[in-house]
Structures are given as structure tokens and as C-alpha cells.
C-alpha atoms as a PDB file:
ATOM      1  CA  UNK A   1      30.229  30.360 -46.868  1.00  0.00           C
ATOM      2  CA  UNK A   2      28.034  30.490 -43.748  1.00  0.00           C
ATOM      3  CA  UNK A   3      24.720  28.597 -44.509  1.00  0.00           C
ATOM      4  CA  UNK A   4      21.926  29.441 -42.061  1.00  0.00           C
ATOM      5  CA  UNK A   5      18.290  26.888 -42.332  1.00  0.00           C
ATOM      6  CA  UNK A   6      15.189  26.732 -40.283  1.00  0.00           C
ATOM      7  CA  UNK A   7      14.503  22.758 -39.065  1.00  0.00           C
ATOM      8  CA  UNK A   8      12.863  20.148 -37.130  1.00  0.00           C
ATOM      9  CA  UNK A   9      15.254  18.951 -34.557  1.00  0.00           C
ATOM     10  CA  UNK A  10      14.343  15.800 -32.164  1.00  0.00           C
ATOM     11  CA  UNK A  11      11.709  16.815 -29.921  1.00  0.00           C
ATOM     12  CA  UNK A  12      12.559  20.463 -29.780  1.00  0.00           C
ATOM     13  CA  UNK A  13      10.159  21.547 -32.639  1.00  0.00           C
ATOM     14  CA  UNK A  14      11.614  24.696 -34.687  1.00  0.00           C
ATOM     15  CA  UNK A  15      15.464  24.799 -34.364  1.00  0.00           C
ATOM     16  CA  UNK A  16      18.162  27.290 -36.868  1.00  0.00           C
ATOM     17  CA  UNK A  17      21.136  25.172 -38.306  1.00  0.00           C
ATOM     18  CA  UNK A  18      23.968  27.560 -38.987  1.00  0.00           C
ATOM     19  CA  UNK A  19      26.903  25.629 -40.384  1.00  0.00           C
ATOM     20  CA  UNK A  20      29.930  26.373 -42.628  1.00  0.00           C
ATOM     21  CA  UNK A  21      29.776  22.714 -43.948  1.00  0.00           C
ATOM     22  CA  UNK A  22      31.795  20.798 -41.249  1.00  0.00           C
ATOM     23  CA  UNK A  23      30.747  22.527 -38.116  1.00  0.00           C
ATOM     24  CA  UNK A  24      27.005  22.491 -37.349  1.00  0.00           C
ATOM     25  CA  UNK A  25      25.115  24.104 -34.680  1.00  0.00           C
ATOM     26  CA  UNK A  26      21.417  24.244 -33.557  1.00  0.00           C
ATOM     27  CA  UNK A  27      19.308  26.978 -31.873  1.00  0.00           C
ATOM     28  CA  UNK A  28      16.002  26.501 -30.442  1.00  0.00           C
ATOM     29  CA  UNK A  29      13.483  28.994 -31.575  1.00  0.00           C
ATOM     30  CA  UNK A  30      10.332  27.352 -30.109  1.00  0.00           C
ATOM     31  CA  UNK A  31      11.930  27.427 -26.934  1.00  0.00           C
ATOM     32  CA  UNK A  32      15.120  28.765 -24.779  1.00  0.00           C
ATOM     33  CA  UNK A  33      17.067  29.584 -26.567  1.00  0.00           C
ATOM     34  CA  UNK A  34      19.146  26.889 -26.426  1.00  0.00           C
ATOM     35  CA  UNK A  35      22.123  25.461 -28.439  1.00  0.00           C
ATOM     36  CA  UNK A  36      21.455  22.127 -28.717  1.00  0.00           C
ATOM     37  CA  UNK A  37      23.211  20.569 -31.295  1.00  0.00           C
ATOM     38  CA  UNK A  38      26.874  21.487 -31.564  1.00  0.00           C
ATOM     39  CA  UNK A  39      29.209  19.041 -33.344  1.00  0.00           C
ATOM     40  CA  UNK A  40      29.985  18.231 -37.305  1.00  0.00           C
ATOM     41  CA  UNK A  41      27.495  17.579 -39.751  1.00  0.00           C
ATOM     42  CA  UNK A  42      27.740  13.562 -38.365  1.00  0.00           C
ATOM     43  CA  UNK A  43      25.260  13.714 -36.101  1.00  0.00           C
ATOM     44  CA  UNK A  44      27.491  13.265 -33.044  1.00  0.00           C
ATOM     45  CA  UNK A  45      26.524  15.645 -30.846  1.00  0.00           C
ATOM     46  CA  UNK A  46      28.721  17.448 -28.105  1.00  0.00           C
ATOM     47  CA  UNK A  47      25.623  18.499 -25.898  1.00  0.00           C
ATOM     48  CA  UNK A  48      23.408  16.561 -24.253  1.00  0.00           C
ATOM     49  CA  UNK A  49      19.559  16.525 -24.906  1.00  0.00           C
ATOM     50  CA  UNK A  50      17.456  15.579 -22.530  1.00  0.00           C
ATOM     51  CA  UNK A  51      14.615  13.885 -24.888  1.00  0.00           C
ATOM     52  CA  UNK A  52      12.677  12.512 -22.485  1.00  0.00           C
ATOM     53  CA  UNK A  53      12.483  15.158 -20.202  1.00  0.00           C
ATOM     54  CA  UNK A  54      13.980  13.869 -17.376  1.00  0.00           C
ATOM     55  CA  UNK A  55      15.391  16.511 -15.395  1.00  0.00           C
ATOM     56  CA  UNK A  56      12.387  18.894 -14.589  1.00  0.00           C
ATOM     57  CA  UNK A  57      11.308  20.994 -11.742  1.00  0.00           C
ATOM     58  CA  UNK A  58       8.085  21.652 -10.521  1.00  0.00           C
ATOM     59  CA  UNK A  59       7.768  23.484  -6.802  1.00  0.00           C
ATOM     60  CA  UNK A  60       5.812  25.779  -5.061  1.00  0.00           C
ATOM     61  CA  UNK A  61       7.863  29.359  -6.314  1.00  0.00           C
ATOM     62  CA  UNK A  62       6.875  28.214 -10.056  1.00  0.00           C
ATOM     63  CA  UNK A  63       3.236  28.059  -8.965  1.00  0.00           C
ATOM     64  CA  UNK A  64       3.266  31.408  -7.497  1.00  0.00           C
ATOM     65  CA  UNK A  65       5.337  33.593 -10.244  1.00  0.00           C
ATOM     66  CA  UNK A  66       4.069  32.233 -12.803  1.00  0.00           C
ATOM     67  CA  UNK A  67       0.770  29.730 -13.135  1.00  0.00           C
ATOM     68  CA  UNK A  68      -0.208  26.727 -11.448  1.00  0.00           C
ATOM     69  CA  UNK A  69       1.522  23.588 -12.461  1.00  0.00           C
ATOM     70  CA  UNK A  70       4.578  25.660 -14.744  1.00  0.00           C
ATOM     71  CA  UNK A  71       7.516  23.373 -15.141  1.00  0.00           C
ATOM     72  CA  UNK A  72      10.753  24.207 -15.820  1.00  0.00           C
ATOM     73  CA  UNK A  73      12.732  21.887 -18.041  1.00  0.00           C
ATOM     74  CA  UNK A  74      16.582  21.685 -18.439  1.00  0.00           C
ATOM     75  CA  UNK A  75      15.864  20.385 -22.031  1.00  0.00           C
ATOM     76  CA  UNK A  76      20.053  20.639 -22.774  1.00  0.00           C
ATOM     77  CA  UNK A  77      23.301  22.156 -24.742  1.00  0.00           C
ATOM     78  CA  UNK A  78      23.580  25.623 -23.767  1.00  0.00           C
ATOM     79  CA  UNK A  79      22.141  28.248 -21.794  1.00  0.00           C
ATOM     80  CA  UNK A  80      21.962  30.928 -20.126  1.00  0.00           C
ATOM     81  CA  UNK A  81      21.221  31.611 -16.959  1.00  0.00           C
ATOM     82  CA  UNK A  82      21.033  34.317 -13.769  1.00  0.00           C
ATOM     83  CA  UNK A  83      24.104  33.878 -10.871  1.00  0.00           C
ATOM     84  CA  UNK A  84      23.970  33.494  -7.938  1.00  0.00           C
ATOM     85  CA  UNK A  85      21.720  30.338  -8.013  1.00  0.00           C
ATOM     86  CA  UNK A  86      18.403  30.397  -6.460  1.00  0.00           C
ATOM     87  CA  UNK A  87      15.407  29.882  -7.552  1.00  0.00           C
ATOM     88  CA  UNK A  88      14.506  33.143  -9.993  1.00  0.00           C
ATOM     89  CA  UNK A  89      17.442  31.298 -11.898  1.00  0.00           C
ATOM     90  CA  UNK A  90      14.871  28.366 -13.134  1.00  0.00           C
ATOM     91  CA  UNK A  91      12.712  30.968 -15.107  1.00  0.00           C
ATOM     92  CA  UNK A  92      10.680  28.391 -17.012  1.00  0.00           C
ATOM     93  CA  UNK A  93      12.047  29.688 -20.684  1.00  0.00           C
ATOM     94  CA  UNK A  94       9.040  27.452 -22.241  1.00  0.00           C
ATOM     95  CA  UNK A  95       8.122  30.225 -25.147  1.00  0.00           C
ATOM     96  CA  UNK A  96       8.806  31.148 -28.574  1.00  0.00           C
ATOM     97  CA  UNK A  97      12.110  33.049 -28.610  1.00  0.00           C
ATOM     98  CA  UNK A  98      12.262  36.463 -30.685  1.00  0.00           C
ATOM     99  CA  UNK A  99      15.055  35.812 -33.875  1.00  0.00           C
ATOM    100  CA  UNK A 100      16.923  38.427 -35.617  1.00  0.00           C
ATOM    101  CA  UNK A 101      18.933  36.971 -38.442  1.00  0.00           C
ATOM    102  CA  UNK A 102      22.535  37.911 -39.980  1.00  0.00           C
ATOM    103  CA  UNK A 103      24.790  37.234 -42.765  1.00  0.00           C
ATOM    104  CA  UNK A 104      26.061  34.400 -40.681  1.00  0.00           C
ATOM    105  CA  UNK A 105      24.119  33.367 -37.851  1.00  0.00           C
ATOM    106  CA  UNK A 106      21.371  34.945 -35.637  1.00  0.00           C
ATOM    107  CA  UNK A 107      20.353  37.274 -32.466  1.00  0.00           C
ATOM    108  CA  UNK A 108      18.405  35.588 -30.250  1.00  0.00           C
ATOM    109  CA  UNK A 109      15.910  37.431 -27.897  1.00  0.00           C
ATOM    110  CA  UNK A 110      14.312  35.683 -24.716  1.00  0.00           C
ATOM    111  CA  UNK A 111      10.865  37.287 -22.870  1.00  0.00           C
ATOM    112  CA  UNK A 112      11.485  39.694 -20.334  1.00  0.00           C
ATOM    113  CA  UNK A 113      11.554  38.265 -17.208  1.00  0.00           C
ATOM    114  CA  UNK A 114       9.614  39.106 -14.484  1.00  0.00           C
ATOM    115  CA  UNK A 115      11.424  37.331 -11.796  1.00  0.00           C
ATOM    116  CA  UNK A 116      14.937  39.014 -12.388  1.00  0.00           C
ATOM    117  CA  UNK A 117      14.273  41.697 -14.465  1.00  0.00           C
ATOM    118  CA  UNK A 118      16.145  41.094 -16.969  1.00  0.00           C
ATOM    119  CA  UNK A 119      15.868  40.129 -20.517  1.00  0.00           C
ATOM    120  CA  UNK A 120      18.521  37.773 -22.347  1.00  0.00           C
ATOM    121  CA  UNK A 121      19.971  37.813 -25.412  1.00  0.00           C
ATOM    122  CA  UNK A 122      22.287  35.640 -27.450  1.00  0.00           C
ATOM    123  CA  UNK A 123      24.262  36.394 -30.513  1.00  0.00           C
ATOM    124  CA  UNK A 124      25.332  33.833 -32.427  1.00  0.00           C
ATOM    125  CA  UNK A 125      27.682  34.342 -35.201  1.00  0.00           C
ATOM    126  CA  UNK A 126      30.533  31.523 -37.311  1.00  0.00           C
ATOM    127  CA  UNK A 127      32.898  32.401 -39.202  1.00  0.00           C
ATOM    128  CA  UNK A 128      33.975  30.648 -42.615  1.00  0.00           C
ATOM    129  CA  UNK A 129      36.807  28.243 -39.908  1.00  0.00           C
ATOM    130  CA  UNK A 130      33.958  27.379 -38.450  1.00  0.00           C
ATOM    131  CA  UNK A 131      34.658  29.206 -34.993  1.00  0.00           C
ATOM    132  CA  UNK A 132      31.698  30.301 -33.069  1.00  0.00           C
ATOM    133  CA  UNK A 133      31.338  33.358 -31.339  1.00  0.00           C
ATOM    134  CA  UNK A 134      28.576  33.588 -28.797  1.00  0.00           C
ATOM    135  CA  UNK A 135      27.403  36.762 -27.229  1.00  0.00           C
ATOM    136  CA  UNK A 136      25.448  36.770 -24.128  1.00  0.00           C
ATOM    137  CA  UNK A 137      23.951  39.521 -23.042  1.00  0.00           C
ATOM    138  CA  UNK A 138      21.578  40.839 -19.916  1.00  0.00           C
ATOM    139  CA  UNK A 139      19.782  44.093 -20.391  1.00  0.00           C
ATOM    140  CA  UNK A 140      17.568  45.469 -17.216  1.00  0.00           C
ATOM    141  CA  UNK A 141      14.195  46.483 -18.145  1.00  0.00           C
ATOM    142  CA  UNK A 142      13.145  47.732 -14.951  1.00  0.00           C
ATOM    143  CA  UNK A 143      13.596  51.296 -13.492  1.00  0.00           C
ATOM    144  CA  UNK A 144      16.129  50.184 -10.829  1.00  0.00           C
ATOM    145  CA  UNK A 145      19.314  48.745 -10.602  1.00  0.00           C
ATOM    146  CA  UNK A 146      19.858  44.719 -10.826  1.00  0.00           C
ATOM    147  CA  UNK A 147      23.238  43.118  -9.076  1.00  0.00           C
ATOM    148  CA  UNK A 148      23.397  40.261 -10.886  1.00  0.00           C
ATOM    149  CA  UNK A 149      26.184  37.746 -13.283  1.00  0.00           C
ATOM    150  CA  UNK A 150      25.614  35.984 -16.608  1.00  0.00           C
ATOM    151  CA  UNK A 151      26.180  32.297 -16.331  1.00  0.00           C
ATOM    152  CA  UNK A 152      26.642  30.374 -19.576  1.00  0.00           C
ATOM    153  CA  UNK A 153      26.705  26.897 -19.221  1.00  0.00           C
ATOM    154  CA  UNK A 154      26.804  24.265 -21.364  1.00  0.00           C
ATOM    155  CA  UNK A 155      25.398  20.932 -20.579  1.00  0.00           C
ATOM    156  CA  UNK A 156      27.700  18.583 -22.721  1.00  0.00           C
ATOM    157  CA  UNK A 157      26.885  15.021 -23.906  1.00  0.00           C
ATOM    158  CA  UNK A 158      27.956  11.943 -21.383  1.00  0.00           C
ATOM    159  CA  UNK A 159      31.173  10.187 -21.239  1.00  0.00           C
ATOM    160  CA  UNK A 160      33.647  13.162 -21.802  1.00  0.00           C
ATOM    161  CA  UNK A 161      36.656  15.323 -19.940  1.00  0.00           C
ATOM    162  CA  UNK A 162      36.562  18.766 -18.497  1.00  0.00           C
ATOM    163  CA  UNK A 163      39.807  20.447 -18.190  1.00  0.00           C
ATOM    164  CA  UNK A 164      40.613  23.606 -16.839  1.00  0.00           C
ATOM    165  CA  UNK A 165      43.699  24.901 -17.274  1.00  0.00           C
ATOM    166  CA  UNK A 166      46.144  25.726 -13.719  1.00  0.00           C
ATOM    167  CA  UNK A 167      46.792  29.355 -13.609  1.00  0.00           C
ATOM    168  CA  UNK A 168      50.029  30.380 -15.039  1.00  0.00           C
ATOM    169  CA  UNK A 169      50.585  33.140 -13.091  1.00  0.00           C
ATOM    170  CA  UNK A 170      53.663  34.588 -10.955  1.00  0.00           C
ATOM    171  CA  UNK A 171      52.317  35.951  -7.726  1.00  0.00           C
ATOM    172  CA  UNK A 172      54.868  35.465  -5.666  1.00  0.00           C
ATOM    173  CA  UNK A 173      54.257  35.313  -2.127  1.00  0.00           C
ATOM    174  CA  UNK A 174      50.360  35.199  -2.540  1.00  0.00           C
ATOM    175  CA  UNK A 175      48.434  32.465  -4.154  1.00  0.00           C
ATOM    176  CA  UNK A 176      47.581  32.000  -7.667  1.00  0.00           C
ATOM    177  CA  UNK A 177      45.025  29.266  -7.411  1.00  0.00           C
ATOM    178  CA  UNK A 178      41.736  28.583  -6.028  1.00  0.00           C
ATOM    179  CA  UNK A 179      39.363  25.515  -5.494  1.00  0.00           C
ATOM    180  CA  UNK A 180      35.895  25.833  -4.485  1.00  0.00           C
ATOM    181  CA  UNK A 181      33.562  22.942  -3.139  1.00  0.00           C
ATOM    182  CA  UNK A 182      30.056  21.621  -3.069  1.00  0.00           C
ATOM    183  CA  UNK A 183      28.568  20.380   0.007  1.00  0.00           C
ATOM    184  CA  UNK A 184      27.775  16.961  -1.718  1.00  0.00           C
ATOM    185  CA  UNK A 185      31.584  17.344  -3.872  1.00  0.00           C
ATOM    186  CA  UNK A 186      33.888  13.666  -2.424  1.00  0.00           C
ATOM    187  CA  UNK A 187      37.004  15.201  -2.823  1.00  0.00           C
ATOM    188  CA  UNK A 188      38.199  11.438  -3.623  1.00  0.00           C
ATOM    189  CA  UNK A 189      35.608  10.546  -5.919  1.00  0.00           C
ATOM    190  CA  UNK A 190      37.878   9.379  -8.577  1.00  0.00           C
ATOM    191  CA  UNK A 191      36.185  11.535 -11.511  1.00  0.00           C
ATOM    192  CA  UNK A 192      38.195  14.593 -10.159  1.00  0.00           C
ATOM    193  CA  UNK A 193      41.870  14.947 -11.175  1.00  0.00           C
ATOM    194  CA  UNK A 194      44.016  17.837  -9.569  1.00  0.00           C
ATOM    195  CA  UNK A 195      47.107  17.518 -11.203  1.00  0.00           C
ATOM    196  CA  UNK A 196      50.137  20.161 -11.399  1.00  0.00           C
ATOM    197  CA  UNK A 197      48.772  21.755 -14.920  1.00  0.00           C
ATOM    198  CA  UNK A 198      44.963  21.617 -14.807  1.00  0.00           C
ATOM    199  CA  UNK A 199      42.055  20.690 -13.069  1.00  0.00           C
ATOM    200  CA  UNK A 200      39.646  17.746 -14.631  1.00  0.00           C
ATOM    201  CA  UNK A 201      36.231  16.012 -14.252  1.00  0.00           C
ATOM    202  CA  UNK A 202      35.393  13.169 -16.057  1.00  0.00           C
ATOM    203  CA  UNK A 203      31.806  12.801 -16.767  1.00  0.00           C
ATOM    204  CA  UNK A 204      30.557   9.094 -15.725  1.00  0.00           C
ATOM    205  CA  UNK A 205      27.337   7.437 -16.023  1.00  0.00           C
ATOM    206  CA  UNK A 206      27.828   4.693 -13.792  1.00  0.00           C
ATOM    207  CA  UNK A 207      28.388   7.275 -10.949  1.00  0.00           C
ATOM    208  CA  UNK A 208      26.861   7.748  -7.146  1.00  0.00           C
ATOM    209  CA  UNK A 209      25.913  11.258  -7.038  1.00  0.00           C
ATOM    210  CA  UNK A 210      26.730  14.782  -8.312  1.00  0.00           C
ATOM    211  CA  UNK A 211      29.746  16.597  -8.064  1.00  0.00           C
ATOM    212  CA  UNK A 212      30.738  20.227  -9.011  1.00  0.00           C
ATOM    213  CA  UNK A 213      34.160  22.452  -8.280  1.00  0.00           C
ATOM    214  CA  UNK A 214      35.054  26.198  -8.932  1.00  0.00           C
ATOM    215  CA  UNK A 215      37.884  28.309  -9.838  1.00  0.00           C
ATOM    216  CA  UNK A 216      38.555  31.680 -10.538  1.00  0.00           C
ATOM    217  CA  UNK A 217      40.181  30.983 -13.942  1.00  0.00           C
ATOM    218  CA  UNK A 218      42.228  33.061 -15.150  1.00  0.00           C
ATOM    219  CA  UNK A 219      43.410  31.136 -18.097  1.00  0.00           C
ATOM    220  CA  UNK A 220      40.392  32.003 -19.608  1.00  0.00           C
ATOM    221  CA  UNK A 221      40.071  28.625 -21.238  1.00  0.00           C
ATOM    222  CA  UNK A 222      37.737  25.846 -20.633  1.00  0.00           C
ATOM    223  CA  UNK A 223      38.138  22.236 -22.631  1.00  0.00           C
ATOM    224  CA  UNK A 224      35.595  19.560 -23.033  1.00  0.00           C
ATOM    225  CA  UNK A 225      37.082  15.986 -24.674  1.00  0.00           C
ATOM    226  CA  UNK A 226      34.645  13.562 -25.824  1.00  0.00           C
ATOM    227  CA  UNK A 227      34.797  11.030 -28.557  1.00  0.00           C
ATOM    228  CA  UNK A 228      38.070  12.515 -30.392  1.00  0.00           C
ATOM    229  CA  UNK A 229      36.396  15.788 -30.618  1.00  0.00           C
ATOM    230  CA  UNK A 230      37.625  19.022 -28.034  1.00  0.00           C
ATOM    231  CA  UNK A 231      35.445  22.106 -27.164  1.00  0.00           C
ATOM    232  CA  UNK A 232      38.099  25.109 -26.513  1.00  0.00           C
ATOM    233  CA  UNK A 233      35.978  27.683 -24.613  1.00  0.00           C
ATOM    234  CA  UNK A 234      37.137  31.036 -24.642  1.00  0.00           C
ATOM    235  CA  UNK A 235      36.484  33.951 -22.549  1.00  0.00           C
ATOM    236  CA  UNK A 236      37.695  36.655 -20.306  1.00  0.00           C
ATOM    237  CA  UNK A 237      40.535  35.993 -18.296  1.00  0.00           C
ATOM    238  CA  UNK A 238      39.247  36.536 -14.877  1.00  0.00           C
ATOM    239  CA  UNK A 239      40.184  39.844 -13.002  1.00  0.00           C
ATOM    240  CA  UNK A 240      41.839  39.244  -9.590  1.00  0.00           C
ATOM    241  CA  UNK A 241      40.210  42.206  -8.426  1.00  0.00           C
ATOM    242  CA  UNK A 242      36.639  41.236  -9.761  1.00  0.00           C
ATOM    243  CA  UNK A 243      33.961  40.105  -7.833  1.00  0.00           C
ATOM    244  CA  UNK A 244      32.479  37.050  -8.584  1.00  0.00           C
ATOM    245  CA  UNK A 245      29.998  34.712  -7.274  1.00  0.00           C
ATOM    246  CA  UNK A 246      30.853  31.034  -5.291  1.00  0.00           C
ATOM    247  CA  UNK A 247      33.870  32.037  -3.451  1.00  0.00           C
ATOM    248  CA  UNK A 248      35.420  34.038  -6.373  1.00  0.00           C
ATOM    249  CA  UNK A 249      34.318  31.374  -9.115  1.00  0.00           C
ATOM    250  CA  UNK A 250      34.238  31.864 -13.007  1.00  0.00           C
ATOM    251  CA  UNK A 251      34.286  28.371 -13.724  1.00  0.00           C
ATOM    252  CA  UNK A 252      32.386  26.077 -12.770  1.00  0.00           C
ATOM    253  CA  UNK A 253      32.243  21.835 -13.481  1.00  0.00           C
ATOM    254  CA  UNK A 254      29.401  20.170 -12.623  1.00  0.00           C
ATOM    255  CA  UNK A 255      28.541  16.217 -13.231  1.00  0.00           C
ATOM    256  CA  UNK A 256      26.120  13.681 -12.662  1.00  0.00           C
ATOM    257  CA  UNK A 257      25.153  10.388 -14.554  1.00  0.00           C
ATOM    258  CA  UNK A 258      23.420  12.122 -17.177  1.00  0.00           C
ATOM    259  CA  UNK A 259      25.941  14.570 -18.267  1.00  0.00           C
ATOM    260  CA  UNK A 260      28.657  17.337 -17.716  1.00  0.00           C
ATOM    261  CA  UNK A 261      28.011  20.970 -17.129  1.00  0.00           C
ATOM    262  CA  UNK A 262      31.119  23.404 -18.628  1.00  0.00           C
ATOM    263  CA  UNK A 263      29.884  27.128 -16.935  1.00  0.00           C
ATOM    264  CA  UNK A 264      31.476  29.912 -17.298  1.00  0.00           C
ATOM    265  CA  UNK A 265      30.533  33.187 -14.975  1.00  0.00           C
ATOM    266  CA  UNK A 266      30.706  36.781 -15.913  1.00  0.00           C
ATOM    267  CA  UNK A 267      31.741  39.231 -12.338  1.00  0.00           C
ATOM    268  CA  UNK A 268      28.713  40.406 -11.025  1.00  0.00           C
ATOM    269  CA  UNK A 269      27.194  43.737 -12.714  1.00  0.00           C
ATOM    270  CA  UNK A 270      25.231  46.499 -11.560  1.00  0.00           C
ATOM    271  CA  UNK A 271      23.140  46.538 -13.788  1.00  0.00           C
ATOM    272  CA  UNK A 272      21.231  50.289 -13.944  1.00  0.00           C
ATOM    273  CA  UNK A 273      17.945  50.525 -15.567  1.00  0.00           C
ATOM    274  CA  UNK A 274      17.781  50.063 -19.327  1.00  0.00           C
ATOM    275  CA  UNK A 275      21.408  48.985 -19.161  1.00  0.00           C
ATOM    276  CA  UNK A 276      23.311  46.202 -20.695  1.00  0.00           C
ATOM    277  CA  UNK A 277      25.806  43.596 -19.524  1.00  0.00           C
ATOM    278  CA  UNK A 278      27.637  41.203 -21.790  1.00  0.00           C
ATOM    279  CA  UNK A 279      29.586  38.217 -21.224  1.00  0.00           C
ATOM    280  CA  UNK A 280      31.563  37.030 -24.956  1.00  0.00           C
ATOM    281  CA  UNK A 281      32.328  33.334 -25.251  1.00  0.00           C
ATOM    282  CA  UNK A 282      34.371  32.136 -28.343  1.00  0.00           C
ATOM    283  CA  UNK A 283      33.772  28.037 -29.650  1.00  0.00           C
ATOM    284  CA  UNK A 284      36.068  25.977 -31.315  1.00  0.00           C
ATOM    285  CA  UNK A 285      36.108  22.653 -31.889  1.00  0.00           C
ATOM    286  CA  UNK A 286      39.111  20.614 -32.220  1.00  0.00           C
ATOM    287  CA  UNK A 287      39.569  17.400 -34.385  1.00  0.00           C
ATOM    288  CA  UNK A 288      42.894  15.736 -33.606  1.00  0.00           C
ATOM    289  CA  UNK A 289      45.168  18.411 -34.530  1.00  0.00           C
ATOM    290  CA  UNK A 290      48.009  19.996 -32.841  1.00  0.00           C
ATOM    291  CA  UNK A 291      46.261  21.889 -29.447  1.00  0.00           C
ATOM    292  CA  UNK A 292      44.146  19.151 -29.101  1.00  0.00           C
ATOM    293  CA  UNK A 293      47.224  17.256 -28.901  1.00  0.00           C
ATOM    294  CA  UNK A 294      49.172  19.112 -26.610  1.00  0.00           C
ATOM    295  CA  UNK A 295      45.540  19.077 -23.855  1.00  0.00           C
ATOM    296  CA  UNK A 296      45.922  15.362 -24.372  1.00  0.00           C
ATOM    297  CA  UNK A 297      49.875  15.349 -23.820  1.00  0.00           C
ATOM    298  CA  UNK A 298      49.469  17.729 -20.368  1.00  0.00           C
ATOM    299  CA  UNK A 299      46.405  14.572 -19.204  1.00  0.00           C
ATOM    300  CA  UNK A 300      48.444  11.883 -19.818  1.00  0.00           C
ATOM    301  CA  UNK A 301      51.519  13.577 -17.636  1.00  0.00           C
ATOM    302  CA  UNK A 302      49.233  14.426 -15.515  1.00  0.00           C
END
């Protein structure tokens, strides 16, 4: 049975808990939305949470779009956002979020956004396993067309692994793998593994700087290790043919000394008026059983 609560949650005011007893997770409602809680009912959380509102940003665009002094916070877990990156993608999502509730879990609706024209949506739904399915979704609610990608990306809790799985596939003569770079990425910064089965950034708080990398994965799969707990991300394998942001990206690691970003990027839609765009994650999380084992077995070969 899928039991669904309204709660206070840290600093983040009204939150839904939607749990099936062992697997917990936490959407804000007086902001975001955001899932910021996502673990078991111990407390130990995958995502990070950025209590003290750290990481902010205040600038000159905010002040003209929207009022004087508007902030926009990263506040944590995971979000979604507008690709490619610029700066319509901070929309300051500082307001009450819209929540339509199901037999087990919840829709919820962000404000329309003036900036991109768009207004997001996320359906959250568990099953009685405890496996999450989140829908994101962008619907245009101007009278013209939008060219735009969902990114979903979850800001996960320090000291973990990201692994991204090689691609698998025969191609031949042509290449089957890509790997994209940030202007500030050390390609020898020792928190990046390229090994012969999977990609891997290891989240360190001790660390210099950033660091992010891109693939076009199509694997499909995303994994994030921390504490002997695993996030298996699901999604679409990517299309070859597609068109995607970044150099063909639709995964995306990010890290600094705060935390770990696990992104995943939808192809870029045309979106036409009134129309709406989807990108369909699927959660599990993985305590010490046999897949979790097998991720660990492919690190340790490396």
C-alpha cells in the first residue's frame, strides 16, 4: 500500500511524503517542485539540500524579468529545468506549486513561465516495490512554437559515485561513444574514471573546482552509489539520429564540493502552441542486492 502525507520538511515548509513503507520520497509544495528527500524511511537522504541557502543567484536578468532583488535558489534533490542553459533556465521557481493527488502519489503543476513559455509539470507515481516513476512534462502556453529540451537533474547528496554505463553497441566502422567537456573539466582530475565499461565521477568535498562531462547515452541508465544505497535511473535510450543539446549530450555529470548533479536530457522538441513534451524517468533504489552488485563488480575491474 502506497501511503501519501502532507509535512513539514527542514526548511522547505509544506512538503508530500509518498512512501510504500521502506522507500520514502518528498515533494515540495511551497516551492519548486522539488524532490527533496529520496531515500528509506532512515532519514539518510540521497539528495542534497541546500539548508542554508548557499548556492543562490542574484544578477541583473532576474531584476529585469521579474522584480528587483528576485533570487533564484538551487534549494536541492530534483528538478527540472529548460536546455540549453542560459539564463531563462534559472526561472526563480519561489511559489506555491499547484498539486493534483492520486491513488499513489501526485501531479505536480509549476506557474507558467514567462521567460520560456512554458509550464512544467511532474508526475509522480510508486508502486507497491517501491519503484518511482517520474513524469516530466513541458507544455507551451504561448501561441508560437518553443525549440526547447527537458532537463531533469538531480542534485544528489555529497560523497557518492556516478556511473554511466559504456555503450554496448556494434557500429562497426563508426563510433559508438562520445565524451563531451567543460571549459573548466581537468581531464586528470582524479574524480573522473574512464574505464572500458562505464564512465564515473566521484563526488568530493575536499575538491578544487567544478567539473562536468557528457554523453549521448544510449544505455539509458544512469547510477548514483552513496553510502550502500544505488539510484538506477532509467530513461530513453538515446536516438543516434536525435538532436540533442551539448555536443549530442543526454547525460550529463556535474560536481563540485557541495554535491553531484545526475541530469538526464530529453532531444530538443518543437514545441507548437498548446502542445506537450514529455521526458519519463523511472527510480529505483538498490540496497545490496544482486545489480547493485554486479555496478560494484564492473568499478572494481575497472
Amino acid at each position: 500500500m502506497i501511503n501519501i502525507k502532507n509535512m513539514q520538511y527542514l526548511c522547505y515548509g509544506n512538503c508530500l511524503e509518498i512512501t510504500n513503507g521502506n522507500v520514502m520520497l518528498r515533494v515540495t509544495t511551497d516551492v519548486g517542485p522539488r524532490i527533496i528527500y529520496y531515500g528509506t524511511q532512515d532519514e539518510d537522504n540521497m539528495m542534497f539540500c541546500d539548508v542554508n541557502d548557499d548556492i543562490n543567484v542574484q544578477n541583473e536578468y532576474l531584476d529585469t524579468n521579474f522584480q528587483k532583488g528576485e533570487t533564484w535558489h538551487i534549494y536541492g534533490g530534483h528538478r527540472l529545468w529548460t536546455s540549453p542553459e542560459n539564463q531563462g533556465s534559472y526561472f526563480p521557481d519561489n511559489y506555491p506549486v499547484q498539486v493534483e493527488m492520486l491513488d499513489n502519489g501526485a501531479t505536480f503543476y509549476g506557474i507558467n513561465e514567462v521567460t520560456n513559455g512554458i509550464r512544467k509539470t511532474i508526475k509522480i507515481t510508486m508502486d507497491e516495490s517501491g519503484v518511482v516513476t517520474i513524469d516530466h512534462s513541458f507544455t507551451n502556453f504561448t501561441e508560437n512554437p518553443v525549440t526547447i529540451a527537458l532537463w531533469a537533474l538531480s542534485v544528489m547528496n555529497k560523497g557518492g559515485l556516478a556511473v554511466i554505463p559504456m555503450s554496448t553497441e556494434d557500429t562497426g566502422l563508426l563510433a559508438n561513444r562520445n565524451l563531451v567537456l567543460w571549459p573548466y573539466t581537468n581531464v586528470r582530475d582524479a574524480r573522473l574514471t574512464i574505464a572500458q565499461k562505464f564512465f564515473s565521477l566521484q563526488q568530493n568535498v575536499k575538491c578544487d573546482g567544478p567539473l562536468k562531462i557528457g554523453v549521448l547515452n544510449t544505455e539509458g541508465l544512469v547510477y548514483y552509489i552513496r553510502g550502500g544505497k544505488m539510484l538506477e535511473k532509467k530513461f530513453n535510450k538515446a536516438n543516434r539520429d536525435g538532436t540533442y543539446v551539448d555536443y549530442s549530450c543526454s547525460t550529463e555529470l556535474y560536481t563540485s564540493e557541495h554535491f553531484i548533479e545526475v541530469e538526464a536530457i530529453s532531444e530538443l522538441f518543437d514545441i507548437a502552441a498548446s502542445a506537450t513534451e514529455h521526458h519519463v524517468e523511472v527510480w529505483t533504489l538498490h540496497e545490496g542486492d544482486k545489480l547493485q552488485s554486479e555496478i560494484m563488480e564492473m568499478i572494481n575491474e575497472g
